[in-house]
C-alpha atoms as a PDB file:
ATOM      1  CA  UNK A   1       0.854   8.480   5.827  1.00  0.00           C
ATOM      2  CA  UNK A   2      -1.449   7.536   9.058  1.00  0.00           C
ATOM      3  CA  UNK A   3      -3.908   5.286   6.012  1.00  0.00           C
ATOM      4  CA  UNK A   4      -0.468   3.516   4.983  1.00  0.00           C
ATOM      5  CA  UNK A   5      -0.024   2.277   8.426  1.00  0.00           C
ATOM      6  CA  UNK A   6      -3.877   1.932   9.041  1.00  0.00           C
ATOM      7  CA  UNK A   7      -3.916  -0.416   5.937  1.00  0.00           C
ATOM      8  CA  UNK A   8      -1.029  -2.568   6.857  1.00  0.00           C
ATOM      9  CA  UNK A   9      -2.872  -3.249  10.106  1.00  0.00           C
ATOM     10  CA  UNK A  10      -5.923  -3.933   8.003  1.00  0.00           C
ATOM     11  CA  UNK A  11      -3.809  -6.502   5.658  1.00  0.00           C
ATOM     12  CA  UNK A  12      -2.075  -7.762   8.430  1.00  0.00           C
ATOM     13  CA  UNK A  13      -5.521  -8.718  10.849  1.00  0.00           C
ATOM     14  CA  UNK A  14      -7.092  -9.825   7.740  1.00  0.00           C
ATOM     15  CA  UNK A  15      -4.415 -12.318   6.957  1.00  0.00           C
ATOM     16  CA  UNK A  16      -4.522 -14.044  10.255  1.00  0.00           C
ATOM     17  CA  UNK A  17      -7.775 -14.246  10.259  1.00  0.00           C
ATOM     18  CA  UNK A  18      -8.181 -16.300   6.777  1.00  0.00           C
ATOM     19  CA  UNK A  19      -7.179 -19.943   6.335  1.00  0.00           C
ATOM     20  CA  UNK A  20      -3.775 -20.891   5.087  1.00  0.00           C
ATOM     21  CA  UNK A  21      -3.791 -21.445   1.295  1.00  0.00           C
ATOM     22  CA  UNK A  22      -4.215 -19.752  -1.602  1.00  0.00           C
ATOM     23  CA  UNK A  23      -7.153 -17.487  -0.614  1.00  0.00           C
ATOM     24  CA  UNK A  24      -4.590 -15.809   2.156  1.00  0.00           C
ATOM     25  CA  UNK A  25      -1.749 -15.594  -0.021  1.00  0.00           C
ATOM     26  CA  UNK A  26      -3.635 -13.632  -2.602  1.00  0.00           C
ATOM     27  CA  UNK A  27      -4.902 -11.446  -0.305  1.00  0.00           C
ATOM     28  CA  UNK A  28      -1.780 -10.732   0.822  1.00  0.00           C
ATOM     29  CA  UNK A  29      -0.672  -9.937  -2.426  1.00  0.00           C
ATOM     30  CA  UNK A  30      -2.958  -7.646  -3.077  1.00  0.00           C
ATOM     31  CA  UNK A  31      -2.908  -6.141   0.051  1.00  0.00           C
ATOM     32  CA  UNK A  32       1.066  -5.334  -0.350  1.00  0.00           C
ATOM     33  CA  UNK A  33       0.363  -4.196  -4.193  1.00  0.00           C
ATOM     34  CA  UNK A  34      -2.252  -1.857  -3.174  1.00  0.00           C
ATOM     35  CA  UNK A  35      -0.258  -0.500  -0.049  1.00  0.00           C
ATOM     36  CA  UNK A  36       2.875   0.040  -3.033  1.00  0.00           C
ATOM     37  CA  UNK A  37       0.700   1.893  -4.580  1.00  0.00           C
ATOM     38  CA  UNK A  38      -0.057   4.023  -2.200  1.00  0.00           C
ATOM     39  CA  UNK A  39       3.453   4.239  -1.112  1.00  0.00           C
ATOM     40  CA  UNK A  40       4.280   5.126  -4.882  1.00  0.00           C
ATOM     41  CA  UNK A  41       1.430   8.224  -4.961  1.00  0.00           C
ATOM     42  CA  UNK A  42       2.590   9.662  -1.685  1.00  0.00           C
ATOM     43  CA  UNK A  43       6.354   9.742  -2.796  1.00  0.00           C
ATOM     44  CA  UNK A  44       5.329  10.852  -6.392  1.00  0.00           C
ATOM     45  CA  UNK A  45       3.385  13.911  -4.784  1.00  0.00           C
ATOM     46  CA  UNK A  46       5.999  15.355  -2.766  1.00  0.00           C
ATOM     47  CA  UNK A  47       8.401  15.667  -5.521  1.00  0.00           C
ATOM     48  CA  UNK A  48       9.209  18.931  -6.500  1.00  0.00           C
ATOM     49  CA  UNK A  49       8.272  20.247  -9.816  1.00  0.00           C
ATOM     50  CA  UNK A  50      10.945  21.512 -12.382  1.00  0.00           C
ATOM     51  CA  UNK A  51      10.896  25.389 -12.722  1.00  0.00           C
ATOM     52  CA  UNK A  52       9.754  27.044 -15.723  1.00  0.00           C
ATOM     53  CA  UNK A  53      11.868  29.985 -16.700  1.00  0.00           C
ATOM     54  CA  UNK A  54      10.710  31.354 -19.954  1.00  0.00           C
END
């Protein structure tokens, strides 16, 4: 959880510090995909596995 946050401050510092135009708002884009991703593994791994009762 602590390198979700860690990366949004990452995204977020890097974004300011580009120029406005394209460059920033892919960036940014990628930023938030890669930080959904994330988001999406850490959720996925604390789901609870179906029993198997054979």
């Amino acid at each position: 959880m602590f390198l979700l946050v860690s990366g949004w401050i990452i995204v977020l510092g890097a974004v300011a510090l580009l120029r406005s135009g394209p460059l920033q708002s892919s960036f940014a884009l990628g930023g938030v995909g890669i930080e959904g991703v994330g988001l999406g593994l850490l959720l996925r791994s604390h789901i609870i596995a179906p029993r198997d009762d054979r």
